[in-house]
C-alpha atoms as a PDB file:
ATOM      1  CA  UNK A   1       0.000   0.000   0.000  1.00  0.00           C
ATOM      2  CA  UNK A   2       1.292   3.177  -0.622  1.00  0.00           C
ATOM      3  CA  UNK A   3       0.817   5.972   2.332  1.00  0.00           C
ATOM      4  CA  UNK A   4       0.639   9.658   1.813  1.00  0.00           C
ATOM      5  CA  UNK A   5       4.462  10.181   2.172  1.00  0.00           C
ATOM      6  CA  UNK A   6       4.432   8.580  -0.985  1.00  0.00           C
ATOM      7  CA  UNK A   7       6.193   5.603   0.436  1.00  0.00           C
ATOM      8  CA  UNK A   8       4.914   1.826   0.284  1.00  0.00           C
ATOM      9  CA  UNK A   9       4.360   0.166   2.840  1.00  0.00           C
ATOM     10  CA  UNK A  10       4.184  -3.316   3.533  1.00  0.00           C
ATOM     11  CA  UNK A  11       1.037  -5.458   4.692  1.00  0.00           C
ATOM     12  CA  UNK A  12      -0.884  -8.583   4.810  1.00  0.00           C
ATOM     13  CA  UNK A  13      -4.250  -8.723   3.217  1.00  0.00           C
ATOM     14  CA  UNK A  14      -7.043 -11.265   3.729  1.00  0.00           C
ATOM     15  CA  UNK A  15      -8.276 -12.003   0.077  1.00  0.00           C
ATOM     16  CA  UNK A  16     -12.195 -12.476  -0.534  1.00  0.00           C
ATOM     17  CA  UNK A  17     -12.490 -13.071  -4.196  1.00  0.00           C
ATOM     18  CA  UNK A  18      -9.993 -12.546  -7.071  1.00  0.00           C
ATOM     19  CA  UNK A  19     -10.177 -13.074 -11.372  1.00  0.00           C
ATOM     20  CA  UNK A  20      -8.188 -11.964 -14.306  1.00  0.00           C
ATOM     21  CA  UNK A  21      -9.777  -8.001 -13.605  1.00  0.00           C
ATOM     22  CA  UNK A  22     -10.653  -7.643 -10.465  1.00  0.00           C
ATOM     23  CA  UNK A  23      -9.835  -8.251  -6.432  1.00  0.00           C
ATOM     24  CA  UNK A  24     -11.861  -8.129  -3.278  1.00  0.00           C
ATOM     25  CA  UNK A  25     -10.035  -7.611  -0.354  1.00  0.00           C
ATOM     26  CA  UNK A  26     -11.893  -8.529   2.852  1.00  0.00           C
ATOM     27  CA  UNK A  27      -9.330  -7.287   5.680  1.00  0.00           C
ATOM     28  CA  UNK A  28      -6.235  -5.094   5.652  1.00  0.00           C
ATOM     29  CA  UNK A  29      -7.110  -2.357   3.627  1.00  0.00           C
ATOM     30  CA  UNK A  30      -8.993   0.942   3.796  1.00  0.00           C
ATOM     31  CA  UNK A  31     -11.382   2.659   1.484  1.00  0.00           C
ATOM     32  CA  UNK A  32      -9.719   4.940  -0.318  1.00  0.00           C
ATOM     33  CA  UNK A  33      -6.244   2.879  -0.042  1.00  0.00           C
ATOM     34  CA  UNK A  34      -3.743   3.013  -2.422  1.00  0.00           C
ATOM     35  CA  UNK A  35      -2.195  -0.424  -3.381  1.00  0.00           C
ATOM     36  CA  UNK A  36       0.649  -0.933  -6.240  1.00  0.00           C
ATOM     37  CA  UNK A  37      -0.222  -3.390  -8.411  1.00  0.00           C
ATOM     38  CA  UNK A  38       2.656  -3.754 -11.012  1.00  0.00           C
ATOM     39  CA  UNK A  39       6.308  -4.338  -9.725  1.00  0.00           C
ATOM     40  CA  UNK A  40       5.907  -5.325  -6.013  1.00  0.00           C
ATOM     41  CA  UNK A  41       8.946  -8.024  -6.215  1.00  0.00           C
ATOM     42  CA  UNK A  42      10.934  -5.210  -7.090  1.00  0.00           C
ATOM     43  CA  UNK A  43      10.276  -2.753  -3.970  1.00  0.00           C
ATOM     44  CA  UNK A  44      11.607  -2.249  -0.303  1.00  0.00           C
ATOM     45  CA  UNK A  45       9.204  -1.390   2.480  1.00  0.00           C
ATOM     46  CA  UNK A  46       9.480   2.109   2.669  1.00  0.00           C
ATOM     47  CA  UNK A  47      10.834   3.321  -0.539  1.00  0.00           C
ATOM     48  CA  UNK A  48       9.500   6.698  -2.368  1.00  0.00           C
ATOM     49  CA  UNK A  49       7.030   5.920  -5.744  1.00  0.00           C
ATOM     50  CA  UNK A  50       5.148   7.594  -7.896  1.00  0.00           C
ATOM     51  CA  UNK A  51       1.334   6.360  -8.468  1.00  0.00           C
ATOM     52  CA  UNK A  52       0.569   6.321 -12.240  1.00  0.00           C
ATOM     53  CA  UNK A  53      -2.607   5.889 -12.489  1.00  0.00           C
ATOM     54  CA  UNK A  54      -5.978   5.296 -10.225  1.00  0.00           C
ATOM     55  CA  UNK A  55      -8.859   3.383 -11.253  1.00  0.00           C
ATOM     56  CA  UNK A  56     -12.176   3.396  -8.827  1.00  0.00           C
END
């Protein structure tokens, strides 16, 4: 999840339901959260990104 430093942050996440478009998270997020989605393997907890896009 990424905070409003800008930074992500590590967590666990209790999955609901998942397909090929879309994911249901049933515990360990917020509304309004914003999760990366693309690259994950690649970051540290607490480095600096920069969101690209937001979908709702």
């Amino acid at each position: 999840m990424i905070g409003g430093d800008g930074k992500v942050q590590r967590r666990n996440v209790q999955l609901l339901q998942f397909d090929t478009d879309s994911v249901v998270v049933s515990h360990g997020l917020s509304a309004g959260e914003k999760v990366v989605t693309a690259g994950v393997n690649s970051l540290a907890d607490g480095e600096l990104v920069n969101a690209e896009t937001e979908v709702e």
